[in-house]
C-alpha atoms as a PDB file:
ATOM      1  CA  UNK A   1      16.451   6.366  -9.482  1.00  0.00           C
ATOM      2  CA  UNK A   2      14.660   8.829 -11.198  1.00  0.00           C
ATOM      3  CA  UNK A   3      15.865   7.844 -14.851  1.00  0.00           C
ATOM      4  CA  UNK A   4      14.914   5.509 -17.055  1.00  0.00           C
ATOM      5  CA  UNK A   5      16.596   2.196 -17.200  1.00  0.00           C
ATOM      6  CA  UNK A   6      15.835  -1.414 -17.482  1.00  0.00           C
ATOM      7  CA  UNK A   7      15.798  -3.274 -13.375  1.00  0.00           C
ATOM      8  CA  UNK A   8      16.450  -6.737 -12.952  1.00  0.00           C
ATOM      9  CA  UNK A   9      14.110  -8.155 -10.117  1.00  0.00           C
ATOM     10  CA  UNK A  10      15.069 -11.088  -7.894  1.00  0.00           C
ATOM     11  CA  UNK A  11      12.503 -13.570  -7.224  1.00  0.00           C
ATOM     12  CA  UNK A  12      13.196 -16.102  -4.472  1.00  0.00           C
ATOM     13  CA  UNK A  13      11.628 -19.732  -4.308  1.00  0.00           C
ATOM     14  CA  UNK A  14      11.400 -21.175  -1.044  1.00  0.00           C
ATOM     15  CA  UNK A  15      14.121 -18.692  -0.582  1.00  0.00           C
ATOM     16  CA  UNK A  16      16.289 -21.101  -1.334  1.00  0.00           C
ATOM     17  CA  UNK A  17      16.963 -20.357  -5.234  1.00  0.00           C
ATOM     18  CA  UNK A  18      17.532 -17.611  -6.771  1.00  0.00           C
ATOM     19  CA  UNK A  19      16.314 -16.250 -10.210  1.00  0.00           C
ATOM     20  CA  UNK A  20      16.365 -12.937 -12.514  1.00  0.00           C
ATOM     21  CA  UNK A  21      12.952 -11.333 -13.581  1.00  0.00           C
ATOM     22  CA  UNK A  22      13.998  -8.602 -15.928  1.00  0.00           C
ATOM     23  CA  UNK A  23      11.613  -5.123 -16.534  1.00  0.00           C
ATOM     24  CA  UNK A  24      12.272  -2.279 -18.803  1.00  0.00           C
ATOM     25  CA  UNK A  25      10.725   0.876 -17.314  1.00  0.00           C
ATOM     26  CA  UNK A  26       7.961   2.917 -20.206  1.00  0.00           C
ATOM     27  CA  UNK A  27       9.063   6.497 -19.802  1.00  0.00           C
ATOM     28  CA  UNK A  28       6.671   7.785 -22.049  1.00  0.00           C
ATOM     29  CA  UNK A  29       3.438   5.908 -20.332  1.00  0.00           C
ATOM     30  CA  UNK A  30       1.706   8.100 -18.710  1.00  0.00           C
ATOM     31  CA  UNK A  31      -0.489  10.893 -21.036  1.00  0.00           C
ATOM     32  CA  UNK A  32      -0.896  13.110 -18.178  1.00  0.00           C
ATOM     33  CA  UNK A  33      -3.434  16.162 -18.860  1.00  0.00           C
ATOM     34  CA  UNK A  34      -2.223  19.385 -19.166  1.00  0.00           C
ATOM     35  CA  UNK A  35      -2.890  21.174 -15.825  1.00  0.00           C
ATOM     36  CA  UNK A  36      -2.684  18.179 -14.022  1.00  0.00           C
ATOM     37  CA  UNK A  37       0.217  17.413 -11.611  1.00  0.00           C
ATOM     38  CA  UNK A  38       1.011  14.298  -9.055  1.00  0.00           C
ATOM     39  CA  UNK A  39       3.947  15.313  -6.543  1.00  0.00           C
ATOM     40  CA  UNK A  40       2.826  12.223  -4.808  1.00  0.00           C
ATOM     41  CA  UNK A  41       1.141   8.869  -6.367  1.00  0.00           C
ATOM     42  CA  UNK A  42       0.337   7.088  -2.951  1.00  0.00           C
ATOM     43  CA  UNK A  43      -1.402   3.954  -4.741  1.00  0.00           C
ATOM     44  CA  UNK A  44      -2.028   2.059  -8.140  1.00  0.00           C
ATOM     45  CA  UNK A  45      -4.327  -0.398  -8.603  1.00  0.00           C
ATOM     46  CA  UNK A  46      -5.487  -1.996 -11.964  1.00  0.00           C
ATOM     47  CA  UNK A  47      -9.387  -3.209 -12.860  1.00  0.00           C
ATOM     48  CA  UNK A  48     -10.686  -6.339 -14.734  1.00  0.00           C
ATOM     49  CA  UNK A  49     -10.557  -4.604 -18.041  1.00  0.00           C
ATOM     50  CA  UNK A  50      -6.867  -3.629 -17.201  1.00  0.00           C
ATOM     51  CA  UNK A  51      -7.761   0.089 -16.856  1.00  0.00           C
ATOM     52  CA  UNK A  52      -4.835   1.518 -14.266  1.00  0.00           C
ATOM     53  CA  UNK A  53      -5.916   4.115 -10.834  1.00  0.00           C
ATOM     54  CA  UNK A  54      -3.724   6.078  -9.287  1.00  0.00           C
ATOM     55  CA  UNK A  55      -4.396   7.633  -6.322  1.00  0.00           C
ATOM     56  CA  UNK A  56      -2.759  10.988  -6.099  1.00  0.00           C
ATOM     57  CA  UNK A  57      -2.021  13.403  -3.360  1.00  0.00           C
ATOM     58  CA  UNK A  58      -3.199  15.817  -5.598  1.00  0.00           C
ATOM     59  CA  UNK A  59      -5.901  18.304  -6.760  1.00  0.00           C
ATOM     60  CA  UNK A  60      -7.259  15.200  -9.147  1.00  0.00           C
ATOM     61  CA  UNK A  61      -7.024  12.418  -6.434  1.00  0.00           C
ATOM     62  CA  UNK A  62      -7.922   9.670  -8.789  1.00  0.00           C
ATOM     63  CA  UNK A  63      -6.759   9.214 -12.412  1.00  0.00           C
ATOM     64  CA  UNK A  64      -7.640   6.532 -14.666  1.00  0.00           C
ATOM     65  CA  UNK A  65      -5.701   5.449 -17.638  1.00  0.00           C
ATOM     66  CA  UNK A  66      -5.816   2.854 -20.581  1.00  0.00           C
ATOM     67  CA  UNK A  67      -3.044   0.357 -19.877  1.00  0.00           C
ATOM     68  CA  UNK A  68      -1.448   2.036 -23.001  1.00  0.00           C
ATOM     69  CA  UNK A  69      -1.124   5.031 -20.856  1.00  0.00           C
ATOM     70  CA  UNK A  70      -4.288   7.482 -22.622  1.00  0.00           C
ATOM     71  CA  UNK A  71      -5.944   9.348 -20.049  1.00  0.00           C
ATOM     72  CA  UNK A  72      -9.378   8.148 -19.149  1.00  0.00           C
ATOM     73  CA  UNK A  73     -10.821  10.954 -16.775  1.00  0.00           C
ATOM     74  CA  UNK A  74     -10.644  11.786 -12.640  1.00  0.00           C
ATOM     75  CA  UNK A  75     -12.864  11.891  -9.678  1.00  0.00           C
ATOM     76  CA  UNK A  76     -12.882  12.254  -6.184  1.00  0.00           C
ATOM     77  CA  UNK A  77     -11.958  15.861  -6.445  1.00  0.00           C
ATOM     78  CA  UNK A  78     -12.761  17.548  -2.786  1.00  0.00           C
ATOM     79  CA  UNK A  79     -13.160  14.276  -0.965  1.00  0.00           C
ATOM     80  CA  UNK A  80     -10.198  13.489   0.501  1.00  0.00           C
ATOM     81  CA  UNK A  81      -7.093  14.667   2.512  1.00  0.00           C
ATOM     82  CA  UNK A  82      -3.762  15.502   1.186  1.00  0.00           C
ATOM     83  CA  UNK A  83      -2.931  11.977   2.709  1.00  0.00           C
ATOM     84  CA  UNK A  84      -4.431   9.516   0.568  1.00  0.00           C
ATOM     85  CA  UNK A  85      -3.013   6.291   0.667  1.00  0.00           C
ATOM     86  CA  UNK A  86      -4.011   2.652  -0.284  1.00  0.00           C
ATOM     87  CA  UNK A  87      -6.444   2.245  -3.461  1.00  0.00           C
ATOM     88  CA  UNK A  88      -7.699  -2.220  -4.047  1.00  0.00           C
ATOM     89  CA  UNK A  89      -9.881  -2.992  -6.857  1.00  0.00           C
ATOM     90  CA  UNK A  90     -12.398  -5.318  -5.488  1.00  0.00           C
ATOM     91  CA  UNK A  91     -12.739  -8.358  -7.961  1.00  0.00           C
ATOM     92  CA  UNK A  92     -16.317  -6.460  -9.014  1.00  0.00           C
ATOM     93  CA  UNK A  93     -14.317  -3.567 -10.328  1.00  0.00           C
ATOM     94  CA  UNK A  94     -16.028  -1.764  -7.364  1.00  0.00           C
ATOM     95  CA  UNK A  95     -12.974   0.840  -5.932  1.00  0.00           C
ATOM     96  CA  UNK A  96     -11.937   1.042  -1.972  1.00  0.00           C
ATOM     97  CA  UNK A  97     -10.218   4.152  -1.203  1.00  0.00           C
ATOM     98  CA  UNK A  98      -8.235   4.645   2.059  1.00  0.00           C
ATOM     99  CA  UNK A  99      -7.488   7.772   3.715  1.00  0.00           C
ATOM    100  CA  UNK A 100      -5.037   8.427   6.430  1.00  0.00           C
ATOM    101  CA  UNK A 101      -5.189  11.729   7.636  1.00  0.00           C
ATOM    102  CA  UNK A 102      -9.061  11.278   6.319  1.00  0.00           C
ATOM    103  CA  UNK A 103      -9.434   8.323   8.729  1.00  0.00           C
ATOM    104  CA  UNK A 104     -12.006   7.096   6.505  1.00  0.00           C
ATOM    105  CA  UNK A 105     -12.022   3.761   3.915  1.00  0.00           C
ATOM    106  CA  UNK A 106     -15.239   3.778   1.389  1.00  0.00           C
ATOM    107  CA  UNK A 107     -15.831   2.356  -1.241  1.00  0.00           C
ATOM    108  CA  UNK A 108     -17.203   3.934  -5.177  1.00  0.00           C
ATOM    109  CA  UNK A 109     -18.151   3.072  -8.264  1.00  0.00           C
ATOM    110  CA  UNK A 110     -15.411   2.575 -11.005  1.00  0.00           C
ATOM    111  CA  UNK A 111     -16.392   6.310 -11.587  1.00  0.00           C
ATOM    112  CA  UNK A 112     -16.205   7.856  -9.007  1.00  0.00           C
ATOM    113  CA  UNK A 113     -19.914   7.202  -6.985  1.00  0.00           C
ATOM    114  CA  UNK A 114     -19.771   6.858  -3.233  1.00  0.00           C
ATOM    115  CA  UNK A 115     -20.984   3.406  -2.151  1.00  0.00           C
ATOM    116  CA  UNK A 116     -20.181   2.525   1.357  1.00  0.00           C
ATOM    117  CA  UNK A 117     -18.283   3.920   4.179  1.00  0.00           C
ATOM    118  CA  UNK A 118     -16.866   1.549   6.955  1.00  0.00           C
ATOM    119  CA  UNK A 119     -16.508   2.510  10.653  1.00  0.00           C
ATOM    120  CA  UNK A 120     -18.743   4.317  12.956  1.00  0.00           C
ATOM    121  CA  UNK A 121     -16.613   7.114  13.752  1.00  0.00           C
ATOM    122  CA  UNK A 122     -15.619   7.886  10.012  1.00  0.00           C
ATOM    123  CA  UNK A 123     -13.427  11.064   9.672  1.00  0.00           C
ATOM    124  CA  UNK A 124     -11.963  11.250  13.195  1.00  0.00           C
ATOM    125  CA  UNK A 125      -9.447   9.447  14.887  1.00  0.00           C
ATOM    126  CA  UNK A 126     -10.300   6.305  17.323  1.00  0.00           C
ATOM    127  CA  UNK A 127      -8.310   6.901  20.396  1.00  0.00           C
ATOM    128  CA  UNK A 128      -5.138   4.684  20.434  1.00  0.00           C
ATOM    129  CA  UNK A 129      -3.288   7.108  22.629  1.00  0.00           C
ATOM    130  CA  UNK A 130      -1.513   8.450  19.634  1.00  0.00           C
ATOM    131  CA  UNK A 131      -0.157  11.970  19.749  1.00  0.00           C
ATOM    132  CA  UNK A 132      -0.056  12.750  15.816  1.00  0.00           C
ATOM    133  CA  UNK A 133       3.095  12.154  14.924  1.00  0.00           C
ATOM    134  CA  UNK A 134       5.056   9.525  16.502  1.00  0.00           C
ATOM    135  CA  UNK A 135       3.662   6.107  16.471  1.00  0.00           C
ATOM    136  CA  UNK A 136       5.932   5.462  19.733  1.00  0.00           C
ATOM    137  CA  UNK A 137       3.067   6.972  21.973  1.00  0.00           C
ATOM    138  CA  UNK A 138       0.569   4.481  20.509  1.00  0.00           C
ATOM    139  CA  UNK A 139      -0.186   2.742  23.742  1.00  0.00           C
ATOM    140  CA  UNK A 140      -3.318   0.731  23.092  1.00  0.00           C
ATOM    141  CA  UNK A 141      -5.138  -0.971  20.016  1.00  0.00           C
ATOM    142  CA  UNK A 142      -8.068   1.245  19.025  1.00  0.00           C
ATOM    143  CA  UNK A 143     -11.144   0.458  16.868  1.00  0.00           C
ATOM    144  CA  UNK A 144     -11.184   1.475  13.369  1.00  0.00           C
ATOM    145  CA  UNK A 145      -9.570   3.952  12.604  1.00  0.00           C
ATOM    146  CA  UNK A 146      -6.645   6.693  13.190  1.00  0.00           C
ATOM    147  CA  UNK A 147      -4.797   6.920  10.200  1.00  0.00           C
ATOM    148  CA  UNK A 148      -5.369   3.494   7.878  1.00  0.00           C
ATOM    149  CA  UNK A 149      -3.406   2.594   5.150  1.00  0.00           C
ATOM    150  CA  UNK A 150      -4.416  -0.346   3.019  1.00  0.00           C
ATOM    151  CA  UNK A 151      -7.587  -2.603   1.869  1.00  0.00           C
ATOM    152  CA  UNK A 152      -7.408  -5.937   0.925  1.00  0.00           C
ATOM    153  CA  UNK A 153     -10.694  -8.075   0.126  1.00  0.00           C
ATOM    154  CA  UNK A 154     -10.897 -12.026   1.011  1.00  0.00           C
ATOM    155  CA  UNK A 155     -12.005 -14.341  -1.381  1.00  0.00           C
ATOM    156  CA  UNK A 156     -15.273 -14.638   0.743  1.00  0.00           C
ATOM    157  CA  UNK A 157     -15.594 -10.671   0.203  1.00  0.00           C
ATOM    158  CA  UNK A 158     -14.552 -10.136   3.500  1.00  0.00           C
ATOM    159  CA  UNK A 159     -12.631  -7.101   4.012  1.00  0.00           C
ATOM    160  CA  UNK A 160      -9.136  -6.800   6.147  1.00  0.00           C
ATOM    161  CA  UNK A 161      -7.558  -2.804   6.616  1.00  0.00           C
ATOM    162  CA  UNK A 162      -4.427  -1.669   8.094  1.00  0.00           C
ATOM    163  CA  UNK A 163      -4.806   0.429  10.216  1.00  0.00           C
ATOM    164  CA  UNK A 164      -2.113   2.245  10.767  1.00  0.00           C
ATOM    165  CA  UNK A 165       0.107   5.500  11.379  1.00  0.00           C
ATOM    166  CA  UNK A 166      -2.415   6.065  14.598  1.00  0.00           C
ATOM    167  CA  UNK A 167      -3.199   2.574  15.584  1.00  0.00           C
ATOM    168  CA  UNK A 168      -1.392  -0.704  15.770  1.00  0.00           C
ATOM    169  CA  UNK A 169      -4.587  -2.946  14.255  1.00  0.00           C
ATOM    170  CA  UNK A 170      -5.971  -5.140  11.683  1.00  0.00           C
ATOM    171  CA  UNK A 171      -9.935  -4.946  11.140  1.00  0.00           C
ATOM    172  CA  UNK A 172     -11.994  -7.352   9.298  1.00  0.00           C
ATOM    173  CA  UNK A 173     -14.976  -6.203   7.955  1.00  0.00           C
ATOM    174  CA  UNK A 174     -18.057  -8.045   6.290  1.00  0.00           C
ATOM    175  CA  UNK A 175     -18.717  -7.621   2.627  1.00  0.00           C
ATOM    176  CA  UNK A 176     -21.649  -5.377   3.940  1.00  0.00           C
ATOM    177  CA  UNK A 177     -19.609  -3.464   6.341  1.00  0.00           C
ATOM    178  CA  UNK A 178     -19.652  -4.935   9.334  1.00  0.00           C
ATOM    179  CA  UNK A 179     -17.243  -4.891  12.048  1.00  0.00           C
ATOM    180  CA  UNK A 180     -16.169  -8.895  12.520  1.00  0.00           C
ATOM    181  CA  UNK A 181     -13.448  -8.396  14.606  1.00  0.00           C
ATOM    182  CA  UNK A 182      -9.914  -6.580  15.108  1.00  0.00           C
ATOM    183  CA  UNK A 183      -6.734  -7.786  16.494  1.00  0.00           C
ATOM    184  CA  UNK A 184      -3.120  -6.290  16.698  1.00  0.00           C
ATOM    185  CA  UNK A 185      -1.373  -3.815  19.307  1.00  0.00           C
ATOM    186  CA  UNK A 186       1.754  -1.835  19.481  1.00  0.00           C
ATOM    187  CA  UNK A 187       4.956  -4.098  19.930  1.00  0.00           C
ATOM    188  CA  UNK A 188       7.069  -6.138  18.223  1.00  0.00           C
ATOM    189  CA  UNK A 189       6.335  -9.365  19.455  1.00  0.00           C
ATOM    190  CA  UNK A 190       3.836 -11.711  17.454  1.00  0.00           C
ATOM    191  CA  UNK A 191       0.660 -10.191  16.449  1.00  0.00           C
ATOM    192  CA  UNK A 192       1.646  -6.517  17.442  1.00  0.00           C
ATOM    193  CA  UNK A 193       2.757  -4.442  15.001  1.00  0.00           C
ATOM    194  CA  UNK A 194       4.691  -1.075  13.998  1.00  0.00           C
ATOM    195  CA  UNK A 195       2.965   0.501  11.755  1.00  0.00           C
ATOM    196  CA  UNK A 196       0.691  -2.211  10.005  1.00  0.00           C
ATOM    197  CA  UNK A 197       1.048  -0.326   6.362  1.00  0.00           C
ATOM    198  CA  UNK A 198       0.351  -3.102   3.883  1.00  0.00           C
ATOM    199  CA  UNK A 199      -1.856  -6.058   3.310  1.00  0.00           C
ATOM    200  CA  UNK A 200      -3.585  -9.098   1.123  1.00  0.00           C
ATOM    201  CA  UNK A 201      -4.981 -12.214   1.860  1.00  0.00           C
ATOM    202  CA  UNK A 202      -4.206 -15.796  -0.233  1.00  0.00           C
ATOM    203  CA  UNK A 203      -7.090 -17.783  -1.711  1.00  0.00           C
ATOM    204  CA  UNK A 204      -7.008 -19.917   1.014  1.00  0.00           C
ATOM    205  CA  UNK A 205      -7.645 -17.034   3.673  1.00  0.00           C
ATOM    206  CA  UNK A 206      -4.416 -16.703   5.155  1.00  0.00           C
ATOM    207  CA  UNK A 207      -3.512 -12.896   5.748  1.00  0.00           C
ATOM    208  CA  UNK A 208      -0.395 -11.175   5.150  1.00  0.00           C
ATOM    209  CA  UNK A 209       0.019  -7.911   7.157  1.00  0.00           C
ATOM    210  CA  UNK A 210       3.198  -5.353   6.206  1.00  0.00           C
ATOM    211  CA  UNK A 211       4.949  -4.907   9.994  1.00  0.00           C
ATOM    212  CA  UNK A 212       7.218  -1.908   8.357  1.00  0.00           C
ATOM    213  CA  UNK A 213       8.847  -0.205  10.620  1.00  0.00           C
ATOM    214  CA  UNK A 214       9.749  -3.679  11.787  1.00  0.00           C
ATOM    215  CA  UNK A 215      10.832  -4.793   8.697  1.00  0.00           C
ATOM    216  CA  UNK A 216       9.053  -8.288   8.292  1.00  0.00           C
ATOM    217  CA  UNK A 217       5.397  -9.276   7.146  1.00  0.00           C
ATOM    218  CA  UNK A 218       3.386 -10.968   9.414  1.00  0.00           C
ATOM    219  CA  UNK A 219       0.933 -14.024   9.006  1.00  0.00           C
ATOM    220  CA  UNK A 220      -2.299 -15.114  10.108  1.00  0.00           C
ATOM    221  CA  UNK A 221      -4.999 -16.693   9.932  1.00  0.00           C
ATOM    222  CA  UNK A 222      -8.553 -15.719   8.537  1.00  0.00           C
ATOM    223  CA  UNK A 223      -9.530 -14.969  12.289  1.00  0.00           C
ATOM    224  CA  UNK A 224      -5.933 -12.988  13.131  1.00  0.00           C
ATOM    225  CA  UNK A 225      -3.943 -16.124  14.518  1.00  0.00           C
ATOM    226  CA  UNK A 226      -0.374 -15.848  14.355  1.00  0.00           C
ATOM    227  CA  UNK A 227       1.156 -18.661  11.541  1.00  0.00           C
ATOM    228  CA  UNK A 228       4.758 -17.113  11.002  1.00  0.00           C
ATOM    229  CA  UNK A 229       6.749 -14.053  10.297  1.00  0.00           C
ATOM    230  CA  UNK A 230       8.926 -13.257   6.923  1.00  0.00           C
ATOM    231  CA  UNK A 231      11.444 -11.036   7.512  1.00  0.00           C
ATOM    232  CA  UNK A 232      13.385 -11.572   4.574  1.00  0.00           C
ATOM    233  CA  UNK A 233      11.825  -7.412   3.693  1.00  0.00           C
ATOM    234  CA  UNK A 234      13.094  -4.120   4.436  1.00  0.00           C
ATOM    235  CA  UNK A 235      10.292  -1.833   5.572  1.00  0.00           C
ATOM    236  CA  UNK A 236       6.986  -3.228   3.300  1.00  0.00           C
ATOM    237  CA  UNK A 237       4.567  -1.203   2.500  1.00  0.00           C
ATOM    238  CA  UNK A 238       2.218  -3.280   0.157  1.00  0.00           C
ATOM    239  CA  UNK A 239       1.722  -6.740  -1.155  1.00  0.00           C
ATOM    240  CA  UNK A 240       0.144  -8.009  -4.470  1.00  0.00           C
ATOM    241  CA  UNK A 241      -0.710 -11.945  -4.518  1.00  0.00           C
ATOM    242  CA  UNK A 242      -0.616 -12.826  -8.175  1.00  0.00           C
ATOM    243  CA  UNK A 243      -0.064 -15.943 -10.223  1.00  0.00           C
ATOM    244  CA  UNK A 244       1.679 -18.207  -7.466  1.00  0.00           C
ATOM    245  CA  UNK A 245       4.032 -14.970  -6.767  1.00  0.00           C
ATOM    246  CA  UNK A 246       4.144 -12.219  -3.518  1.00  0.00           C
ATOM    247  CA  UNK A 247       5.245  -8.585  -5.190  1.00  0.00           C
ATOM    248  CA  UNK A 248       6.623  -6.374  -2.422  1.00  0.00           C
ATOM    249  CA  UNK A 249       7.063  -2.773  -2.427  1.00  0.00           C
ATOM    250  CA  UNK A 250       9.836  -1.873   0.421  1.00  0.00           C
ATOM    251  CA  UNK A 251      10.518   1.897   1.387  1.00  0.00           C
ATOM    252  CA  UNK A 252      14.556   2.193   2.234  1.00  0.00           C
ATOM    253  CA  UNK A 253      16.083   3.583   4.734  1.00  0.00           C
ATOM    254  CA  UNK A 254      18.248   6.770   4.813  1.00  0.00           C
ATOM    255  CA  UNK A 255      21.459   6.731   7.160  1.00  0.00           C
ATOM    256  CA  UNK A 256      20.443   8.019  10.488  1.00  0.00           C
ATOM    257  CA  UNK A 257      17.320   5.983  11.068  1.00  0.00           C
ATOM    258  CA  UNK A 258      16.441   3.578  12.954  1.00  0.00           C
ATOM    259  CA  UNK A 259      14.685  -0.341  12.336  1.00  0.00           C
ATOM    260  CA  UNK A 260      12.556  -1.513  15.416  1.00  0.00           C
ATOM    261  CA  UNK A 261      14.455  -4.965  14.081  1.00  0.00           C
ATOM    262  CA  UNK A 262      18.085  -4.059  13.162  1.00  0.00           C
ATOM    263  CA  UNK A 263      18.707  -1.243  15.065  1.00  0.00           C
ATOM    264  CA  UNK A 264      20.565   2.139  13.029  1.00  0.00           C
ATOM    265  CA  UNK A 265      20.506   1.997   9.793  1.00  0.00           C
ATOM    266  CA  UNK A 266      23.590   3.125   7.308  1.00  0.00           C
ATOM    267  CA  UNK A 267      21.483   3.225   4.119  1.00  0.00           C
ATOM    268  CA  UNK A 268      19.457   0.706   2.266  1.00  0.00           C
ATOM    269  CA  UNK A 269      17.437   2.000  -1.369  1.00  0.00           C
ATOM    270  CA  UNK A 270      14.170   1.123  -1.825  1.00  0.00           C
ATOM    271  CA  UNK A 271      13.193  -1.689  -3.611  1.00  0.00           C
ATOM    272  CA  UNK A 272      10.474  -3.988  -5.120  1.00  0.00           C
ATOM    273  CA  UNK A 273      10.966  -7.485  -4.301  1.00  0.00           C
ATOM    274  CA  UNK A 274       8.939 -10.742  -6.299  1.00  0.00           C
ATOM    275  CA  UNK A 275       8.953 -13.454  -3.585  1.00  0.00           C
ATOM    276  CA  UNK A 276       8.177 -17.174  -4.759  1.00  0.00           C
ATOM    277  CA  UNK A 277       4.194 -16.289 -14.037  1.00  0.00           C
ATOM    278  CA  UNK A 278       3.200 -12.038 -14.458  1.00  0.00           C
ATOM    279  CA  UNK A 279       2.714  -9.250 -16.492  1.00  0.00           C
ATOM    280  CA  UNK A 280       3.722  -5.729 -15.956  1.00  0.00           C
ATOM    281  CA  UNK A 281       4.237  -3.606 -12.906  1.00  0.00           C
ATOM    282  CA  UNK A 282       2.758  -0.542 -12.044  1.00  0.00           C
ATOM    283  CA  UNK A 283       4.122   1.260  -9.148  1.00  0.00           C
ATOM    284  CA  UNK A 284       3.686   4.276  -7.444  1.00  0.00           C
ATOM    285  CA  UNK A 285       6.015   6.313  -5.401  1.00  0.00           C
ATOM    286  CA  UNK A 286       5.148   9.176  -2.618  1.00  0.00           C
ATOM    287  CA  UNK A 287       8.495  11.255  -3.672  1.00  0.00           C
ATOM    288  CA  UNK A 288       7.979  14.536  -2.392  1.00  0.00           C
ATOM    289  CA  UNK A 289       6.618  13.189   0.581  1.00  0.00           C
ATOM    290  CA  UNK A 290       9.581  10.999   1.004  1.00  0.00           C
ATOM    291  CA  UNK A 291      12.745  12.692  -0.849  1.00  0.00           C
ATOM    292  CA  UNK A 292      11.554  15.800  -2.517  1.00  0.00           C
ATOM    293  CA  UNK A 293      10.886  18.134   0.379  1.00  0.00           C
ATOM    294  CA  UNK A 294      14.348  17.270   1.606  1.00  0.00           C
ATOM    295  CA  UNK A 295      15.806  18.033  -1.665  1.00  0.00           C
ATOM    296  CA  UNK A 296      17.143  14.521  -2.565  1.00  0.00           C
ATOM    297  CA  UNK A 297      15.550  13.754  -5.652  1.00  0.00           C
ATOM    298  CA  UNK A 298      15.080  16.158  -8.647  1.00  0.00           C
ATOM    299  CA  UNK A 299      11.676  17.902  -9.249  1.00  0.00           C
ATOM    300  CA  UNK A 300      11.049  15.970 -12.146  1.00  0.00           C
ATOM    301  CA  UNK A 301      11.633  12.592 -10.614  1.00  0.00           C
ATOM    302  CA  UNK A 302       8.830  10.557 -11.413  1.00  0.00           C
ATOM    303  CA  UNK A 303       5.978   9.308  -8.707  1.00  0.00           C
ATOM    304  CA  UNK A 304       4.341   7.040 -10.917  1.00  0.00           C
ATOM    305  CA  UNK A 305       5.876   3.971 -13.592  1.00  0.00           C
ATOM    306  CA  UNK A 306       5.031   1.053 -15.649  1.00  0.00           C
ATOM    307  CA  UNK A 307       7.606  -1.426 -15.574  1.00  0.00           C
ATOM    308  CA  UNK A 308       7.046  -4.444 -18.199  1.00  0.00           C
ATOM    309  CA  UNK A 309       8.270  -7.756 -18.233  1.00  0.00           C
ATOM    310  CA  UNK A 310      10.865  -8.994 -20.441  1.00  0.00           C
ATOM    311  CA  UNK A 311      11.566 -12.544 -21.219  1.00  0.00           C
END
C-alpha cells in the first residue's frame, strides 16, 4: 500500500490466541530536506533519547530525525555502497552500520565518527563460492563477510551478523571485535540457512536468525546450537525483541517465485507481524529496489513510515 490508512496487526500468543493491535500510519512524519531524496530506506533504528536513523540508499545515507519527525542532520555521505542494509543502535547509542555490496559492518558515533570495523578482509568478499547473484551457487560457509545484512548486540555486548546474500553464516563477534566463532552453511536443514537476512538475540542469549528465503526463523543458542525453528513467517527480514513481544518485518512474494519451503508461490503481500506492551513502529521499505524498477508501485510510494499505536 502506498496510501495512508490505519493497519490492524495480529499478535499471536503461544500461537494459540489471537488478538488485534491497531496502528494509524503519520503521513505527514517525516520533514524531509529539500534536495534530499530516499528511493530506498533499507533500515530504521531508534536511540535512547528516541531520536529515529534511517539508513538510505541514497546520496545522504544516514538521516536522523526527532521522533516528531524534524530533521536532525546526515552523515556517512561517501562511505558506503548503494547497498546499505541493516542499521542496530547499540544500547550506548553507539551506531553499527552494515553494508552488503560494501561487505563491511563498523561501527560510529551517534554522529557520524568511525569507531570500529569488524573482519579482516573488510570491503571484499570472503570466498563462499558465490557467483554474485544467485545465492544457489553458495557452496561453502565463508568467514565474515560477502554481502551481510544485519547486527544485533547480546546483552553481554557480544555481537551476532548475518551474513548473508554471499554467504550462508552467522558470526559472533566480541564487544572489541573479535572473531568468537561462526556457524551456518547453505541448506535447509537445521542450522543452514538461505539467505540469513535478519537477526536479535533475547536477554537470556538465545539467538534468532531470519532463514528468508526459507520462510522460518531459526533458533539457537548463545554458541549457534540449534533449539527450534518458527515457521509461522513468510520470508523475514528483521526482528525487534521488545517488551515481551517479537516484531517481524516479512518481504511477500510476487506470483512466479519460488519458497525453498512451499514451493511456487501465487502471491502473498508483505507484512509486519507482532508475535507473542509497545509504542510506535517505524519501518522502512526498499521500494524501488523491490517494486519500483518494475513499475508496480507509484513513484511517490513511500520507503519510510511511522505507524503509532492505538488503544
Amino acid at each position: 500500500m502506498c496510501r495512508g490508512s490505519e493497519r490492524s496487526l495480529h499478535t499471536r500468543t503461544d500461537f494459540s490466541g489471537v488478538t488485534t493491535l491497531r496502528y494509524v500510519p503519520i503521513a505527514t512524519w517525516e520533514r524531509l530536506p529539500a534536495g534530499y531524496t530516499h528511493p530506498d530506506v533499507a533500515a530504521v533504528a531508534v536511540n535512547s533519547k528516541g531520536r529515529v536513523y534511517l539508513f538510505c540508499r541514497a546520496e545522504h545515507p544516514v538521516l536522523i530525525y526527532e521522533r516528531d519527525g524534524g530533521f536532525v542532520g546526515s552523515w556517512g555521505e561517501g562511505m558506503f555502497s548503494m547497498r546499505t542494509h541493516g542499521i542496530t543502535i547499540a544500547p550506548d547509542d553507539s551506531v553499527w552500520c552494515t553494508d552488503d555490496a560494501g561487505h563491511s559492518v563498523r561501527k560510529f558515533t551517534p554522529d557520524g565518527k568511525l569507531l570500529l570495523t569488524l573482519g579482516d578482509n573488510a570491503g571484499k568478499p570472503s570466498d563462499s563460492g558465490y557467483d554474485g547473484s544467485n545465492l544457489t551457487t553458495i557452496t561453502r560457509g565463508a568467514p565474515p563477510f560477502n554481502r551481510p545484512t544485519n547486527l544485533t548486540v547480546a546483552p553481554n555486548g557480544d555481537l551476532y551478523i548475518s551474513d548473508g546474500y554471499g554467504n550462508a553464516r552467522v558470526h559472533r563477534f566480541s564487544p572489541s571485535g573479535q572473531l568468537i566463532a561462526s556457524w551456518g552453511e547453505p541448506g535447509t536443514g537445521p542450522g543452514q540457512f538461505m539467505l540469513p537476512h535478519g537477526i536479535a538475540v533475547d536477554a537470556t542469549g538465545t539467538v534468532f536468525v531470519c532463514d528468508r528465503e526459507s520462510d522460518r526463523i531459526q533458533v539457537f543458542t548463545a554458541e549457534g546450537r540449534f533449539i527450534r525453528e518458527i515457521t509461522d513467517v513468510q520470508r523475514p527480514t528483521q526482528i525487534v525483541l521488545a517488551r515481551g513481544r517479537m516484531y517481524v518485518s516479512e518481504l511477500g512474494w510476487r506470483a512466479g517465485q519460488r519458497s525453498f519451503r512451499h514451493g511456487p508461490i501465487e502471491r502473498d503481500p508483505s507484512r509486519v507481524s507482532v508475535l507473542d506492551a509497545n509504542g510506535d513502529l517505524y519501518v522502512a521499505e526498499v521500494v524501488w529496489t523491490i517494486a519500483g524498477k518494475a513499475g508496480l508501485v507509484p513513484p511517490d510510494c513511500h520507503t519510510v513510515q511511522k505507524l503509532q499505536r492505538v488503544d
